[in-house]
Protein backbone atom coordinates (compact mmCIF):
# COMPACT_ATOMS: atom_id res chain seq x y z
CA UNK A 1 -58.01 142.74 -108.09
CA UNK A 2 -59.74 145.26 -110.23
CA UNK A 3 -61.73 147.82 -108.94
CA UNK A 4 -65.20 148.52 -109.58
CA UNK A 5 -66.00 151.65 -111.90
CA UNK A 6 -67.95 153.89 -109.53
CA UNK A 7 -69.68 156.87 -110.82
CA UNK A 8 -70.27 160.58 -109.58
CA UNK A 9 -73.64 159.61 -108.04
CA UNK A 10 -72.31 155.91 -106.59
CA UNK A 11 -69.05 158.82 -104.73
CA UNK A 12 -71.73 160.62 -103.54
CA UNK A 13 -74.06 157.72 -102.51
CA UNK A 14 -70.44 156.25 -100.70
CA UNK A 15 -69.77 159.73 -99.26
CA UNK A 16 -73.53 160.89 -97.72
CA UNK A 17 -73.62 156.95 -96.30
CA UNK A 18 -70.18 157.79 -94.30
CA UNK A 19 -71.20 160.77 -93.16
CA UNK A 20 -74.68 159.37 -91.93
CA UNK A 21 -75.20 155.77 -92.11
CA UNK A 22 -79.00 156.28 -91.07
CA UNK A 23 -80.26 158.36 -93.54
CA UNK A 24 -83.51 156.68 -95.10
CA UNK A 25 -83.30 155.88 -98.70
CA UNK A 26 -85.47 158.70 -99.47
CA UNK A 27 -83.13 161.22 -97.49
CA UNK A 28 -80.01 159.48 -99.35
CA UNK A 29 -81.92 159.78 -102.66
CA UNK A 30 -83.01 163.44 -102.54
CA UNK A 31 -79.15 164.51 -101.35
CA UNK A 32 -77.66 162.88 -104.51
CA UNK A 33 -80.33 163.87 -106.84
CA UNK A 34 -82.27 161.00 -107.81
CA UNK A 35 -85.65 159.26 -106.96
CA UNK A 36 -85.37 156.62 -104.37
CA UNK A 37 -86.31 153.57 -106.54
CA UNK A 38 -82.47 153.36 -108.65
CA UNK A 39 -81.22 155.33 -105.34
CA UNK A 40 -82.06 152.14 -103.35
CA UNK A 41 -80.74 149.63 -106.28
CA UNK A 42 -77.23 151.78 -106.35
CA UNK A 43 -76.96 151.11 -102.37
CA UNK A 44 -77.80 147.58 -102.64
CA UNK A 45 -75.32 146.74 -105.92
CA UNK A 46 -72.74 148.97 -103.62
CA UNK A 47 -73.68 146.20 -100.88
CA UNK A 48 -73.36 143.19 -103.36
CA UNK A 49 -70.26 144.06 -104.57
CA UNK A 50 -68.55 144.66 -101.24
CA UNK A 51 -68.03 148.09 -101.89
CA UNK A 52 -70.42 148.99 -98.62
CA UNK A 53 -68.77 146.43 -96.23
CA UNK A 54 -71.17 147.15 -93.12
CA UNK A 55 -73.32 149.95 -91.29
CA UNK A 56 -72.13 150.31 -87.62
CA UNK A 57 -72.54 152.48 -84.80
CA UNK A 58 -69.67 154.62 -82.87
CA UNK A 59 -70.24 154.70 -79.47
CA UNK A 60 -68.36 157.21 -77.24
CA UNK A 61 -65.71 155.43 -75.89
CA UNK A 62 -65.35 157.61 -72.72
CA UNK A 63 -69.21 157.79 -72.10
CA UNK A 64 -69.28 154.08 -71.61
CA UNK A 65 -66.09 153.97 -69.79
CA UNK A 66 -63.22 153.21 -72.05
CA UNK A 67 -61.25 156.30 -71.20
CA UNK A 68 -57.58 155.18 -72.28
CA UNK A 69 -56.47 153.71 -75.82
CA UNK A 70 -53.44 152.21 -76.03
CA UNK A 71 -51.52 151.89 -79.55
CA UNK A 72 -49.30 148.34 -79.04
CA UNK A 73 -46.35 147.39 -81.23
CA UNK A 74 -45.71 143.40 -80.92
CA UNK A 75 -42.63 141.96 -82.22
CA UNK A 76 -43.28 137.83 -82.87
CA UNK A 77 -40.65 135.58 -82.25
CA UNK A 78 -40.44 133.44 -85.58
CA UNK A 79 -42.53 134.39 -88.67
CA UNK A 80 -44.03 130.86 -89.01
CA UNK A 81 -47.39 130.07 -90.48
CA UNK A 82 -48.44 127.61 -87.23
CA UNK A 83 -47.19 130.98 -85.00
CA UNK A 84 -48.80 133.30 -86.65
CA UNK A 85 -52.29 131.52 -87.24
CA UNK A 86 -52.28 130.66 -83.88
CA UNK A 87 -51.18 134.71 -82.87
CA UNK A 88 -54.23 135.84 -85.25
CA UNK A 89 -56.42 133.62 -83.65
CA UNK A 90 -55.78 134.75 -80.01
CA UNK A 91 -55.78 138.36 -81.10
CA UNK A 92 -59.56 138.05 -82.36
CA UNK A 93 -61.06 136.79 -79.23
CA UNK A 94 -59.82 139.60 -77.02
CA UNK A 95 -62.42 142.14 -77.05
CA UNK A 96 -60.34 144.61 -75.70
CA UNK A 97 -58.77 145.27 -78.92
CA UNK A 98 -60.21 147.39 -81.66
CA UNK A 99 -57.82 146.94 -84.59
CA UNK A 100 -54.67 144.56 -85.93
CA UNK A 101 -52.83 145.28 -88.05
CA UNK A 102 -49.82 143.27 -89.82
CA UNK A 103 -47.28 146.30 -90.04
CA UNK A 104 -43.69 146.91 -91.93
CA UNK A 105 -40.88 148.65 -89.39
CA UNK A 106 -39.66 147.89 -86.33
CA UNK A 107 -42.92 145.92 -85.07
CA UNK A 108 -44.97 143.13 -86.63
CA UNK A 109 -48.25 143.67 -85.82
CA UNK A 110 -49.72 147.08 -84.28
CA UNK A 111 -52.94 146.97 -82.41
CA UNK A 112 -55.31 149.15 -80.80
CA UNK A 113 -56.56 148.70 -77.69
CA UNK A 114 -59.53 150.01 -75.47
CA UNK A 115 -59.73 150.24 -71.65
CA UNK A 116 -61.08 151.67 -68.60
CA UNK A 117 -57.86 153.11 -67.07
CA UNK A 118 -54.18 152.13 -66.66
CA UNK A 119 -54.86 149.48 -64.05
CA UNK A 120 -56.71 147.84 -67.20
CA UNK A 121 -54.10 147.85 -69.35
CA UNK A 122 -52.13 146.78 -66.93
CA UNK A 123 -54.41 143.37 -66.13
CA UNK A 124 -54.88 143.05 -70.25
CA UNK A 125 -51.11 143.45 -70.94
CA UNK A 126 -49.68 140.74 -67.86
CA UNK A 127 -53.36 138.48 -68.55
CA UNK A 128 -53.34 138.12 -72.14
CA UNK A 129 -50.80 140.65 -74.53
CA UNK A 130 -47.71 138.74 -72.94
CA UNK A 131 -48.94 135.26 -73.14
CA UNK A 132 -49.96 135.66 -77.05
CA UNK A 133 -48.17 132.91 -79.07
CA UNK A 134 -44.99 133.90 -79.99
CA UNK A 135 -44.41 137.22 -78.64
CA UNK A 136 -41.17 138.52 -78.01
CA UNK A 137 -41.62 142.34 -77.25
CA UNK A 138 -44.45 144.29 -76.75
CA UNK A 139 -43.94 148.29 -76.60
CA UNK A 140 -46.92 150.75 -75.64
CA UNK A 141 -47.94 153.95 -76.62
CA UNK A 142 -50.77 156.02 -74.85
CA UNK A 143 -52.99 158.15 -76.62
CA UNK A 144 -52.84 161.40 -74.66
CA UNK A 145 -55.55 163.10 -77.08
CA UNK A 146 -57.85 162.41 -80.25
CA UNK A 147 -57.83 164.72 -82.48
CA UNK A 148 -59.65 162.43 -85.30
CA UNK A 149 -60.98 158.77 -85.13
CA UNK A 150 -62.97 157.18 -87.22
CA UNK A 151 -62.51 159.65 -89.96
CA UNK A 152 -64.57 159.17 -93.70
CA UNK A 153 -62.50 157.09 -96.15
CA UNK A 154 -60.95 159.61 -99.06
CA UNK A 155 -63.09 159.01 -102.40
CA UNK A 156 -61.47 161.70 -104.68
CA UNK A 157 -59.12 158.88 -106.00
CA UNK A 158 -62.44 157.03 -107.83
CA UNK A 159 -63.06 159.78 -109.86
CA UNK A 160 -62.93 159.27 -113.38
């Protein structure tokens, strides 16, 4: 898939927009030097072209009472297309988990998961990680500390 040719002022449209996703067009447009009128058009081809996938908010997982994230290394049983539509399909209705990811290495997927405490892993592992289709191993991992979430994606590559 080719990638779209971004300029110096659509980087620093990309980067501003990471590092504050509410900044009003005319903020935006006045940090990367132009007038808001082709400021605004840049952010809404950016949009159109999928470049600028969605504007979120990042809530403080331990202020509203997710205090423990748990990294989780599946193994599937048989790498069938019925298995694994049917393990994808499980895996987006929990809400407990905040990323999948189909990974190379001793695992098959690797997900992310956000709880209260241990006793909540514990009910979301032997209620619902164990009776996923097809699992055969699950391994855990607790994050003990943060030290960076949610970081900016790296730009520098785009330049010309």
């Amino acid at each position: 898939m080719p990638r779209l040719k971004l300029d110096a002022i659509d980087r620093r449209i990309l980067a501003a927009l990471q590092r504050d996703a509410r900044l009003t067009n005319v903020q935006l447009a006045e940090e990367v030097g132009l007038s808001p009128s082709p400021c605004l058009r840049r952010v809404r081809l950016l949009e159109e072209s999928g470049v600028i996938d969605s504007y979120r908010t990042l809530l403080s997982r331990e202020k509203i009472g997710l205090g423990l994230t748990v990294f989780v290394s599946v193994k599937v049983e048989r790498h069938r297309d019925d298995t694994a539509a049917m393990f994808r399909e499980a895996v987006l209705a929990l809400p407990e988990l905040i990323s999948c990811h189909l990974v190379s290495g001793e695992a098959d997927f690797l997900l992310q998961v956000a709880v209260p405490d241990l006793a909540g892993y514990e009910q979301l592992l032997i209620g619902k990680l164990l009776k996923l289709p097809g699992v055969s191993d699950i391994r855990s991992n607790f994050a003990i500390q943060t030290v960076k979430a949610y970081g900016p994606l790296p730009l520098a590559h785009l330049e010309a």
